[in-house]
PDB file of N, CA and C in Angstrom:
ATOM      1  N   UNK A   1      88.989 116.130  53.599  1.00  0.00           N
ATOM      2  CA  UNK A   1      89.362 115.373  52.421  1.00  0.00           C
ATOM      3  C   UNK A   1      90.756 114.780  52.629  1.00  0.00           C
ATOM      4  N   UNK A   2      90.842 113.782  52.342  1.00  0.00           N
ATOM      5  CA  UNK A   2      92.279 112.810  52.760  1.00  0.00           C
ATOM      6  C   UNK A   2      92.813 113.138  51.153  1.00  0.00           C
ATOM      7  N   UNK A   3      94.028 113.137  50.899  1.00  0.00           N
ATOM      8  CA  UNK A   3      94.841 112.709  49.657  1.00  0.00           C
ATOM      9  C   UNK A   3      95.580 111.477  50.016  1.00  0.00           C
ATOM     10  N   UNK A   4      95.223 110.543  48.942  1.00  0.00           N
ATOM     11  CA  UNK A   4      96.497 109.651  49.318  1.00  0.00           C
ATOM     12  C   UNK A   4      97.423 109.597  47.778  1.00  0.00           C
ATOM     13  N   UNK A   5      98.605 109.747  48.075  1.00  0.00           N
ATOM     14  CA  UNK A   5      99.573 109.278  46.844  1.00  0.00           C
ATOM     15  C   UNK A   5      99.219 107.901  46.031  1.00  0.00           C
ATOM     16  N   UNK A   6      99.827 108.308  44.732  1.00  0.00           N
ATOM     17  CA  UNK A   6      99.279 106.972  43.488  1.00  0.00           C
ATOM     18  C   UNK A   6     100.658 106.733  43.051  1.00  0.00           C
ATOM     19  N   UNK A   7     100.702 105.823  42.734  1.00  0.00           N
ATOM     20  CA  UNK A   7     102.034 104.988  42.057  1.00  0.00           C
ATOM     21  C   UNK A   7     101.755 104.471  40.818  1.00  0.00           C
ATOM     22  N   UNK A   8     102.404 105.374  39.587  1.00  0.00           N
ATOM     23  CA  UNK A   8     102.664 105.053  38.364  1.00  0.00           C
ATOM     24  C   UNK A   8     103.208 104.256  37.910  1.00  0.00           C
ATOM     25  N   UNK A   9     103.762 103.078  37.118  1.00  0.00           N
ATOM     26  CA  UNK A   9     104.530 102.599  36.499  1.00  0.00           C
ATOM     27  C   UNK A   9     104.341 102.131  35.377  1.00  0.00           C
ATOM     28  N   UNK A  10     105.323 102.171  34.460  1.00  0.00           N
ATOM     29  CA  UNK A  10     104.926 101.521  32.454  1.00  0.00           C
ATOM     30  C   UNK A  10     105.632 100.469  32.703  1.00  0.00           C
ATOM     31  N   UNK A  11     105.122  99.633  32.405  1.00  0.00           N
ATOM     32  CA  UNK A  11     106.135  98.119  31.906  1.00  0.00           C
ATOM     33  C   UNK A  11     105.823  97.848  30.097  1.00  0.00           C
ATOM     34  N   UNK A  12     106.367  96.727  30.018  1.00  0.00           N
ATOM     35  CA  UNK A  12     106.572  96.579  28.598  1.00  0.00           C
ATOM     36  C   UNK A  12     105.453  96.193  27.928  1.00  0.00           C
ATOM     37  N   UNK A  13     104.172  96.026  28.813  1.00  0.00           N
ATOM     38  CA  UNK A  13     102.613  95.569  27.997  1.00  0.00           C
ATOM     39  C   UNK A  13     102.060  96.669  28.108  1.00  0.00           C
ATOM     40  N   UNK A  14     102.185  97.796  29.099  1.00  0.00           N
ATOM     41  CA  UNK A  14     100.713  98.880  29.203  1.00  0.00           C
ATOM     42  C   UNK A  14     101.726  99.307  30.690  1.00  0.00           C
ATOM     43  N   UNK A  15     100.013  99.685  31.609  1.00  0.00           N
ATOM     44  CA  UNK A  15     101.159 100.774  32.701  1.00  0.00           C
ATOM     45  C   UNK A  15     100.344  99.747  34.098  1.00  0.00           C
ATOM     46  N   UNK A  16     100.720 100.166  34.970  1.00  0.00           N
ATOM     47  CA  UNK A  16     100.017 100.010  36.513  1.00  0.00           C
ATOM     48  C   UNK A  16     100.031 101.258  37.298  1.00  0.00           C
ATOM     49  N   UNK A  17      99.069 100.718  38.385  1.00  0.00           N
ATOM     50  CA  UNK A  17      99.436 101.951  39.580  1.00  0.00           C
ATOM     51  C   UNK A  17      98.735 101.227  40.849  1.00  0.00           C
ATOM     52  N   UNK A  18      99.467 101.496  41.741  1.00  0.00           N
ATOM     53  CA  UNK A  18      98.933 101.455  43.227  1.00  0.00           C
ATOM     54  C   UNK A  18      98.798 102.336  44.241  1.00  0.00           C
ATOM     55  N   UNK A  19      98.338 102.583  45.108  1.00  0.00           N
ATOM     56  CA  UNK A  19      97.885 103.198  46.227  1.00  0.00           C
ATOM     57  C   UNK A  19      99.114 102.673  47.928  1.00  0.00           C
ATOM     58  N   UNK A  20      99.826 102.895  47.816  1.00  0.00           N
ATOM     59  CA  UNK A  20     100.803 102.245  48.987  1.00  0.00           C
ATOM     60  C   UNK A  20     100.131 102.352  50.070  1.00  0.00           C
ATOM     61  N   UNK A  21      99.165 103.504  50.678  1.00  0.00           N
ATOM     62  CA  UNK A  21      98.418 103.007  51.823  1.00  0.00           C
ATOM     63  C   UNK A  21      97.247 102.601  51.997  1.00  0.00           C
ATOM     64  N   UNK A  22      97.083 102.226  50.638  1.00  0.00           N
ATOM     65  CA  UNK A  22      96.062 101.031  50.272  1.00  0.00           C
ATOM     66  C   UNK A  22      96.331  99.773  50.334  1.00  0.00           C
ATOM     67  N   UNK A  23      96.587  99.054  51.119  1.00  0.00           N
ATOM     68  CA  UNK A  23      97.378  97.735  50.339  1.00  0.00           C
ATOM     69  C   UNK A  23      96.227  96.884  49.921  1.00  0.00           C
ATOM     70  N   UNK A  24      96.701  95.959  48.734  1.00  0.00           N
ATOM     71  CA  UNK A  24      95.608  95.480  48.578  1.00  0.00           C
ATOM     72  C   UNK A  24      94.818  96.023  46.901  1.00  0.00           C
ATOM     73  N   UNK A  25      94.964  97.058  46.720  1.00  0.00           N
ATOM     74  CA  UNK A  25      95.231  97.780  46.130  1.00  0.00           C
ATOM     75  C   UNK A  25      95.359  98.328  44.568  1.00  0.00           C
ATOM     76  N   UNK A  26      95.476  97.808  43.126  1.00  0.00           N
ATOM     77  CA  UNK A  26      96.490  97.831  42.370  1.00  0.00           C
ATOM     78  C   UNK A  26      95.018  98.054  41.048  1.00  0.00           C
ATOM     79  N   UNK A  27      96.039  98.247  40.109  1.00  0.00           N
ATOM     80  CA  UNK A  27      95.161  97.734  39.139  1.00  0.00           C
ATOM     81  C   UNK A  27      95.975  98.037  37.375  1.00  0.00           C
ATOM     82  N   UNK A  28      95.860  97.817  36.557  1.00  0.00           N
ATOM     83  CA  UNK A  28      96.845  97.975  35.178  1.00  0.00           C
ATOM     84  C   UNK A  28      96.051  97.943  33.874  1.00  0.00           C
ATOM     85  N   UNK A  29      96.548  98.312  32.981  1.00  0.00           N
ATOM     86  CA  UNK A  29      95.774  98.581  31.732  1.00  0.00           C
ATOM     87  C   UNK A  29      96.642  98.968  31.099  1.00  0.00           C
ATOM     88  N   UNK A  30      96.008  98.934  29.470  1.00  0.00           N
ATOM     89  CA  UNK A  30      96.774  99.001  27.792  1.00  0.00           C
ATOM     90  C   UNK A  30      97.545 100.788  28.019  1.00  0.00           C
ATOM     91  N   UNK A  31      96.928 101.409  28.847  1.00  0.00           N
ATOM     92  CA  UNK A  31      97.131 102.712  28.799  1.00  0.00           C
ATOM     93  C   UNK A  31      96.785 103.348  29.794  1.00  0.00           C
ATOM     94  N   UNK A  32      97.893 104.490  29.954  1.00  0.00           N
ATOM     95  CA  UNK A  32      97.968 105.265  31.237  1.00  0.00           C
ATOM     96  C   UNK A  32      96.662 106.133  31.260  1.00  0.00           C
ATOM     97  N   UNK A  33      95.819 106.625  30.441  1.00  0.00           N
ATOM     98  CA  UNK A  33      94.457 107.178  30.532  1.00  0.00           C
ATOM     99  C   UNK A  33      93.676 106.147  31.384  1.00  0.00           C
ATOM    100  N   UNK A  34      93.422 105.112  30.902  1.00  0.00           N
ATOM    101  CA  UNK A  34      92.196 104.049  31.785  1.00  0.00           C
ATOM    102  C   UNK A  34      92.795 103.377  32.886  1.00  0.00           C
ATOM    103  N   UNK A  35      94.422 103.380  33.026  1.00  0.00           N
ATOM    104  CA  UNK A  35      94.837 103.358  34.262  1.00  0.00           C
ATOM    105  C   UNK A  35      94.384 104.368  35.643  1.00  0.00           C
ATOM    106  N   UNK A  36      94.504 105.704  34.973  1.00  0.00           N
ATOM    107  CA  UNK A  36      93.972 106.873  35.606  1.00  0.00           C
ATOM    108  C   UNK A  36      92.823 106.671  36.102  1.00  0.00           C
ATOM    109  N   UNK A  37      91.850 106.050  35.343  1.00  0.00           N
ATOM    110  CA  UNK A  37      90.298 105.769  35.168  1.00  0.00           C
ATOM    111  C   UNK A  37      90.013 104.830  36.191  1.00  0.00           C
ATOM    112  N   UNK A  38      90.798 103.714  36.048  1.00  0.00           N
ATOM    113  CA  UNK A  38      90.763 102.941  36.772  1.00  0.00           C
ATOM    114  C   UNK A  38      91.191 102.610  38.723  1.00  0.00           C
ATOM    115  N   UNK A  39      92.079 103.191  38.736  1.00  0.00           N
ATOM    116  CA  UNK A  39      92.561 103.954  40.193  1.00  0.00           C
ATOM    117  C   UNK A  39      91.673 104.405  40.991  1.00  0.00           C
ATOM    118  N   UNK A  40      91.325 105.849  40.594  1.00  0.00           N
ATOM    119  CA  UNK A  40      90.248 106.723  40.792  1.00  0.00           C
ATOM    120  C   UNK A  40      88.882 105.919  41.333  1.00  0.00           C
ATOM    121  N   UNK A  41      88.960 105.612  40.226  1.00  0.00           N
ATOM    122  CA  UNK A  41      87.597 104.352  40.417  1.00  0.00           C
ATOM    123  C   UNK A  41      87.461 103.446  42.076  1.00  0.00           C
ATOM    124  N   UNK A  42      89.029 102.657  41.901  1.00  0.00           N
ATOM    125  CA  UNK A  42      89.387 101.428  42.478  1.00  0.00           C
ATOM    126  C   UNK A  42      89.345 102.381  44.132  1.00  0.00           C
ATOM    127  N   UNK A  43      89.750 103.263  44.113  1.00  0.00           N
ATOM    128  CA  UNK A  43      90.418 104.682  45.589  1.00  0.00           C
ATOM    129  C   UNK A  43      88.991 104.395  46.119  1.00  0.00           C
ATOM    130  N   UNK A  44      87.470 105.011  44.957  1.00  0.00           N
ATOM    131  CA  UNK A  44      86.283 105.116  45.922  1.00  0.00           C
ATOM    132  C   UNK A  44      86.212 103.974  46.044  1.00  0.00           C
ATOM    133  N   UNK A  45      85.979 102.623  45.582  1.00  0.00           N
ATOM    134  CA  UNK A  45      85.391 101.411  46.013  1.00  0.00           C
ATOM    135  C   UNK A  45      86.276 100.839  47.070  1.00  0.00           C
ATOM    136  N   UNK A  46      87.824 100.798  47.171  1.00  0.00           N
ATOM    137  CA  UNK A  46      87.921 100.199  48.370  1.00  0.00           C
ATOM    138  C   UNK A  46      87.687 100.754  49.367  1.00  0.00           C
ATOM    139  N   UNK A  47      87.569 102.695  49.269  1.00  0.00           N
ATOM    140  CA  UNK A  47      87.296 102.686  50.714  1.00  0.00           C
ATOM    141  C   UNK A  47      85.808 102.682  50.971  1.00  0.00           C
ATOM    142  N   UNK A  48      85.133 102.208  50.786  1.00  0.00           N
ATOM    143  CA  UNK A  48      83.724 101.592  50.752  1.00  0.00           C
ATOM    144  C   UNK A  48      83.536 101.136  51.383  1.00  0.00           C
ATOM    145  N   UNK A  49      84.265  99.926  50.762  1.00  0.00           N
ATOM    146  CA  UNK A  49      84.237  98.574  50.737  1.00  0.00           C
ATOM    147  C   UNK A  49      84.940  98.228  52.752  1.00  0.00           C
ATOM    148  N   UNK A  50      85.728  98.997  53.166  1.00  0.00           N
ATOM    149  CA  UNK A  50      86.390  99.296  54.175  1.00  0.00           C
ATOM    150  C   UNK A  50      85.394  99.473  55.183  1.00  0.00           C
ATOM    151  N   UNK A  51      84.516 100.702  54.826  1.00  0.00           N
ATOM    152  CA  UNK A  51      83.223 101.323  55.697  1.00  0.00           C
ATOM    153  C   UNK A  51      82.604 100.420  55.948  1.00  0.00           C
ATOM    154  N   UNK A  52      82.009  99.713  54.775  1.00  0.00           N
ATOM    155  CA  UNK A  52      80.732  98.804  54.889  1.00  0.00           C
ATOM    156  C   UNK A  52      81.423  97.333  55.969  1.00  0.00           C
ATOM    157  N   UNK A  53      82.565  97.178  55.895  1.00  0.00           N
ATOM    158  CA  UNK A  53      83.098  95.715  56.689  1.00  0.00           C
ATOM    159  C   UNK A  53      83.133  96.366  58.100  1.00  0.00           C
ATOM    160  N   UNK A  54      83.203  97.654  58.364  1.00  0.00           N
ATOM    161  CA  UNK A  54      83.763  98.536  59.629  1.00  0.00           C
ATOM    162  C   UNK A  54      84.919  98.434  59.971  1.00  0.00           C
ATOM    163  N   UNK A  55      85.990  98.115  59.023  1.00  0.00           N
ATOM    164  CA  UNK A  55      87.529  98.217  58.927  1.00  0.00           C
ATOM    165  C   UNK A  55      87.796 100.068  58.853  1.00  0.00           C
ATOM    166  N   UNK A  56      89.330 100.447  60.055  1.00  0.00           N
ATOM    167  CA  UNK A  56      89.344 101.718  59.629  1.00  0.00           C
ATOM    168  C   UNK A  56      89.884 101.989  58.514  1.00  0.00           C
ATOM    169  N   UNK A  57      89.630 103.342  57.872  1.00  0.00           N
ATOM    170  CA  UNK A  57      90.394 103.804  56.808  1.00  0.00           C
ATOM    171  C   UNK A  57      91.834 104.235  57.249  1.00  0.00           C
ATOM    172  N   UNK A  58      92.237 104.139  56.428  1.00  0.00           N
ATOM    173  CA  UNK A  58      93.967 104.259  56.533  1.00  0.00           C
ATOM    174  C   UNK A  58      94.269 105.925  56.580  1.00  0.00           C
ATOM    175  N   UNK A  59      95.027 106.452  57.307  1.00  0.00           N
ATOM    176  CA  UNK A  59      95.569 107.594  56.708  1.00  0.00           C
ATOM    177  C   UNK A  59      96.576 107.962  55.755  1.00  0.00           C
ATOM    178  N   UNK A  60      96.494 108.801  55.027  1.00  0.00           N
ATOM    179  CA  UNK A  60      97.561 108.735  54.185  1.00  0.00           C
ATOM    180  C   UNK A  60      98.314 109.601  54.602  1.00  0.00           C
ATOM    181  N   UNK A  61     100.161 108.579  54.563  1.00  0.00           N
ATOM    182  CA  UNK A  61     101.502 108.879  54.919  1.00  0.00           C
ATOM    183  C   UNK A  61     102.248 109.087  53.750  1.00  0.00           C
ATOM    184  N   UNK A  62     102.352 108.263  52.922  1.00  0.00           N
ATOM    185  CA  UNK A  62     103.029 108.241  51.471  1.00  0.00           C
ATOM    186  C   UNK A  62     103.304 109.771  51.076  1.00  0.00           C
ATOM    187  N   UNK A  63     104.428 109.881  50.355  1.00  0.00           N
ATOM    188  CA  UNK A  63     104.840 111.350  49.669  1.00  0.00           C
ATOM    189  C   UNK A  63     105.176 110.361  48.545  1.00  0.00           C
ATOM    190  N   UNK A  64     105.582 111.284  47.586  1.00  0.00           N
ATOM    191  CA  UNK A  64     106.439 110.873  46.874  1.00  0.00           C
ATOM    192  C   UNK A  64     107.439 111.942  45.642  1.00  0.00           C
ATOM    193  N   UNK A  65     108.393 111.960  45.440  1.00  0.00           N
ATOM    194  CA  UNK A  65     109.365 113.390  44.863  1.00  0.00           C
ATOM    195  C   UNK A  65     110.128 112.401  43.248  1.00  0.00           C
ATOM    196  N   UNK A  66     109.880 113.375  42.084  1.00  0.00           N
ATOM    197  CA  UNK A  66     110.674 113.150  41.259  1.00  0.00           C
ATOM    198  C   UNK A  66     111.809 113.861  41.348  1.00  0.00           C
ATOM    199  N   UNK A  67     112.881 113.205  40.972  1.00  0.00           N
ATOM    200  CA  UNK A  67     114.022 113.897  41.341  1.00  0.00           C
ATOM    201  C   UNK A  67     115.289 113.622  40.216  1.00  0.00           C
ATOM    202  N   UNK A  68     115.270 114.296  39.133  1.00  0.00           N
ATOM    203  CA  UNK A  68     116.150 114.311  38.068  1.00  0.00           C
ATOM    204  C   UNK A  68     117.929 114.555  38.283  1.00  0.00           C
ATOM    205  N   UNK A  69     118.067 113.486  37.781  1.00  0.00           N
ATOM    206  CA  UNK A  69     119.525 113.188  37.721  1.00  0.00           C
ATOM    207  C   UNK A  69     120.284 113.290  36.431  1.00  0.00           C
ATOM    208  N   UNK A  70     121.354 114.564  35.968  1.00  0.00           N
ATOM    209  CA  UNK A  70     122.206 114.245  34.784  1.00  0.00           C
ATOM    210  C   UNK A  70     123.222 113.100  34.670  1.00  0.00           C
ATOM    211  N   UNK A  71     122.992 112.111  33.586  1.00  0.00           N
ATOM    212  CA  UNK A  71     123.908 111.028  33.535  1.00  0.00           C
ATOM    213  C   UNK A  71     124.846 111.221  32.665  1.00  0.00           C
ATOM    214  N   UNK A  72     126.202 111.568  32.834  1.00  0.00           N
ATOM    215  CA  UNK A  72     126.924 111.767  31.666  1.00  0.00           C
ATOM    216  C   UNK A  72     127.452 110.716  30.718  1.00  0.00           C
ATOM    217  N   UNK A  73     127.419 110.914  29.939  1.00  0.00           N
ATOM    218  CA  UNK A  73     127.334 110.516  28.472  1.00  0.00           C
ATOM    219  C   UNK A  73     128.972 109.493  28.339  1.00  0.00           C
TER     220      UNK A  73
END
């Protein structure tokens, strides 16, 4: 089983997310639930979509760390 890292982001209409060793990749919505939905989704079909052309699948390299910073006031 491969994991590959997902990329969250909210902007000011709804959220996105991408797959970085996906390129190609992406997808966005009113809300981070059907964003979720949508990803997931988007992860099995491109790599499918990959198989069926006989393109290789990518491995996944991506990490990614939250890392909290106090900003003083």
């Amino acid at each position: 089983m491969k994991k590959y890292t997902i990329i969250y982001e909210r902007s000011a209409t709804g959220y996105g997310a991408y797959v970085p060793d996906l390129p190609g990749l992406g997808v966005v919505g009113p809300t981070m639930e059907e964003v979720r939905k949508l990803i997931h989704e988007g992860i099995g079909l491109h790599l499918d979509s990959l198989r069926r052309h006989g393109d290789p699948i990518p491995e996944p390299t991506t990490e990614a760390e939250e890392f909290g910073v106090a900003i003083p006031a």
